[in-house]
Structure formats: C-alpha cells, structure tokens
C-alpha atoms as a PDB file:
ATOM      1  CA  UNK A   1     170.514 -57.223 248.109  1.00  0.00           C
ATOM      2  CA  UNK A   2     171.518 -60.831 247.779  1.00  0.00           C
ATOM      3  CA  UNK A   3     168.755 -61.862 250.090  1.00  0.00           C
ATOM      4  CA  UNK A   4     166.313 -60.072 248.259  1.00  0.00           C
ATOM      5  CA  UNK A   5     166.955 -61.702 245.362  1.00  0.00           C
ATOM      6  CA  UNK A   6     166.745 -65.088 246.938  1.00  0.00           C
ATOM      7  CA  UNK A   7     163.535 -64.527 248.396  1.00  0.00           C
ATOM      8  CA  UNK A   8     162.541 -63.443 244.233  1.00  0.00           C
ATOM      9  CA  UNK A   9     163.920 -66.534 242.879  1.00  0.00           C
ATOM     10  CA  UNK A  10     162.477 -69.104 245.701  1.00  0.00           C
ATOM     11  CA  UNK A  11     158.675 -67.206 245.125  1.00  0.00           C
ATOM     12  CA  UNK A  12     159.514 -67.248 241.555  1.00  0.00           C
ATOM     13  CA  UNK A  13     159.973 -71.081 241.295  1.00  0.00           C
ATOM     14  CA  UNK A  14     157.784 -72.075 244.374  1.00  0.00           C
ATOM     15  CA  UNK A  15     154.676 -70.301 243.308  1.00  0.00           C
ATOM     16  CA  UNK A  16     153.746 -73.282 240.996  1.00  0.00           C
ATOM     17  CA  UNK A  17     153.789 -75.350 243.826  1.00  0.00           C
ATOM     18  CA  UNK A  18     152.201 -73.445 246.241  1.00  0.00           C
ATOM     19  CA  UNK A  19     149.274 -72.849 243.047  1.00  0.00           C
ATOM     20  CA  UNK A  20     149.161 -76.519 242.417  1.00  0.00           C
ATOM     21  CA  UNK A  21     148.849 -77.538 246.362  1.00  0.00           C
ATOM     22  CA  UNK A  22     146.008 -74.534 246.370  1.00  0.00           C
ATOM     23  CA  UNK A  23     144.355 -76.557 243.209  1.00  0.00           C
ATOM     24  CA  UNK A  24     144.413 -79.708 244.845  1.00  0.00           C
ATOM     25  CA  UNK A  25     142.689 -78.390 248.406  1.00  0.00           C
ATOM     26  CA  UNK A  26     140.156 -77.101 245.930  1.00  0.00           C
ATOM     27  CA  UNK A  27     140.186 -79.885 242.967  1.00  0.00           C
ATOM     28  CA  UNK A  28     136.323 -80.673 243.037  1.00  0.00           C
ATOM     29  CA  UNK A  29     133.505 -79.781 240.673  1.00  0.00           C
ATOM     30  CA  UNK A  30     131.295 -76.940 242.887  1.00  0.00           C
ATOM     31  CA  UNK A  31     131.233 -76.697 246.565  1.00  0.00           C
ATOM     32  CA  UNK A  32     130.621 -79.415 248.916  1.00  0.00           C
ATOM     33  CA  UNK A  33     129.680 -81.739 246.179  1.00  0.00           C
ATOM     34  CA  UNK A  34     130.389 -85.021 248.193  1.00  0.00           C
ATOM     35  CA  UNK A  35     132.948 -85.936 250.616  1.00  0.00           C
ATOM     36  CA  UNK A  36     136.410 -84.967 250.788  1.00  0.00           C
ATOM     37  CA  UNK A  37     139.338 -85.324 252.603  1.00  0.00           C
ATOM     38  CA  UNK A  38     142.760 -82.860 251.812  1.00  0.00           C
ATOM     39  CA  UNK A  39     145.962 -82.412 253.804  1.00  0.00           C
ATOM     40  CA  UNK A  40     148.546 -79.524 253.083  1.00  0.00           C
ATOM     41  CA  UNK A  41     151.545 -78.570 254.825  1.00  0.00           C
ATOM     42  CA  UNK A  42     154.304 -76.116 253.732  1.00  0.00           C
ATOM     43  CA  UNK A  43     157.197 -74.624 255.084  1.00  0.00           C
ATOM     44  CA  UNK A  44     159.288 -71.489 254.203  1.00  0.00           C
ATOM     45  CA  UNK A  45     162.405 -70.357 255.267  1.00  0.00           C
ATOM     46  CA  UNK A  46     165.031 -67.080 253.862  1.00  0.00           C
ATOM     47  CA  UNK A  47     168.408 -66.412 256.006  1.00  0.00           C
ATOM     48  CA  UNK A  48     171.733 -65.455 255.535  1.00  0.00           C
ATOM     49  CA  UNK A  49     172.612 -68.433 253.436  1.00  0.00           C
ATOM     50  CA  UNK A  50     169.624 -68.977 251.569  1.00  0.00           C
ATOM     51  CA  UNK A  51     165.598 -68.944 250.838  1.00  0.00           C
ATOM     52  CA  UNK A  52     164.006 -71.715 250.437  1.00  0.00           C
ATOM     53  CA  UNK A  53     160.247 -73.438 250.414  1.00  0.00           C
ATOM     54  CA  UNK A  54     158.838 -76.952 250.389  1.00  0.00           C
ATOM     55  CA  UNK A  55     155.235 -78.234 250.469  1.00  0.00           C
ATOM     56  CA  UNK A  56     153.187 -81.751 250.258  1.00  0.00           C
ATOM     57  CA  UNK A  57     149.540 -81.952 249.854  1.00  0.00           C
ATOM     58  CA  UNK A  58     146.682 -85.031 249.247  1.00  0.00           C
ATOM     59  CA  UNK A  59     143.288 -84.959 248.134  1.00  0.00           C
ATOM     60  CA  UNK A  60     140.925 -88.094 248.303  1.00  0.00           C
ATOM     61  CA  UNK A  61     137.526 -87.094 246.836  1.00  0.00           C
ATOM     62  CA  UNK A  62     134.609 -89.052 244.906  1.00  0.00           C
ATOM     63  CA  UNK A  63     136.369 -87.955 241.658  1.00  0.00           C
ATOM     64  CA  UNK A  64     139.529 -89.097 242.205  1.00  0.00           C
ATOM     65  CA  UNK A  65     142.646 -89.012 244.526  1.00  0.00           C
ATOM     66  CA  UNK A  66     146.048 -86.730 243.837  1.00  0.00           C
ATOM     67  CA  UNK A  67     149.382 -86.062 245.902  1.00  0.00           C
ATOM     68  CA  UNK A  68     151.726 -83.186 245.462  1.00  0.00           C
ATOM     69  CA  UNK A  69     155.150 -82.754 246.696  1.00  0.00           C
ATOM     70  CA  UNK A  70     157.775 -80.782 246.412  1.00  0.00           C
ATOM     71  CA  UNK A  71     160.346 -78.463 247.271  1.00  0.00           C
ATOM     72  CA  UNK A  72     162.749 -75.191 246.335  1.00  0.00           C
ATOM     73  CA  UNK A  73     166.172 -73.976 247.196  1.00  0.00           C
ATOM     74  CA  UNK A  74     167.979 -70.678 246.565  1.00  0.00           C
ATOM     75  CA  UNK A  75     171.608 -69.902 247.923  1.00  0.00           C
ATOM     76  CA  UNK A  76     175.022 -68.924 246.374  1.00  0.00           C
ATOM     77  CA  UNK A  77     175.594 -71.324 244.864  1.00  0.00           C
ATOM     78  CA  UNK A  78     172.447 -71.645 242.739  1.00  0.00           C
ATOM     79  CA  UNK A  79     168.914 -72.941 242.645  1.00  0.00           C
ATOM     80  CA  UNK A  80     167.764 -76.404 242.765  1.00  0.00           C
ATOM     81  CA  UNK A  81     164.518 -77.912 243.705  1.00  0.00           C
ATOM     82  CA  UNK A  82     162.356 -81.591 242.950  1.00  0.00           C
ATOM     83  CA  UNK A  83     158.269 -81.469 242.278  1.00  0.00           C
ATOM     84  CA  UNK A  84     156.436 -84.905 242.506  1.00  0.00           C
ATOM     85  CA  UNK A  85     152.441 -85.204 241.282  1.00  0.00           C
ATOM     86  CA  UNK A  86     150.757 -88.220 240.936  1.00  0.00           C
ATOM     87  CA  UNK A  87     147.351 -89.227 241.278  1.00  0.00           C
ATOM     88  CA  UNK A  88     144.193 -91.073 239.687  1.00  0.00           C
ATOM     89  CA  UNK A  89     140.771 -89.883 238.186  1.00  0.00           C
ATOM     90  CA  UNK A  90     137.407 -92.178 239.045  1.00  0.00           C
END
C-alpha cells in the first residue's frame, strides 16, 4: 500500500512536468511551420524505498527558444522535488 501511494504522489506532482516537457516538444504555431529542433529525456523509477521521476527538455524554433528541467521524489520520509523553465520569445 505504501508503494502505491508513492507511485500517486510522484504522478501527482510530476505530471506538470511531464505536461510542460509535452508543451515544449509541441510549442509552435501549426504543424511544420518552419524549422525546429527539440530534445526530451525522462526517467522514472518506483521501488521499495521510493518513486520518483525527473525530466529535461529544449526547444529552439523560429519563435523562440525554451528549456525545462526538473525532477520529483517520493519516499518515507516525504516528497521533495526542483522545476527549472527558462527561455526567450523572438
């Protein structure tokens, strides 16, 4: 039961992250309007002593450039995580 509620907490807090690297892969105005270049990468993991997910992603596009980064932790002693965005509009 502990584990499942791990697993709930970590989805819980990480899907922002995992929506916000999803908007950046996607973070254009109709498709294939210009060049693009994205990266993504995530990782998950939920064990005996925890559940846990982080994730960095980068888009370079003609309207603008963004990074995400981030990353969650559940175990018994509580959650704790850090997010990072930054980026600039052209």
């Amino acid at each position: 039961m502990r584990a499942v509620k791990r697993v709930l907490a970590v989805t819980a807090l990480a899907a922002p992250l995992v929506i916000g690297c999803a908007g950046l892969a996607s973070a254009h105005e109709g498709f294939h309007e210009g060049p693009e270049a994205h990266f993504a990468q995530a990782q998950f993991i939920a064990n005996e002593e925890g559940a846990g997910e982080a994730a960095v992603a980068s888009v370079v596009s003609p309207h603008g450039v963004d990074h995400i980064a981030g990353w969650v932790f559940a175990g018994d002693e509580g959650v704790s995580g850090s997010f990072t965005d930054s980026g600039a509009s052209f």
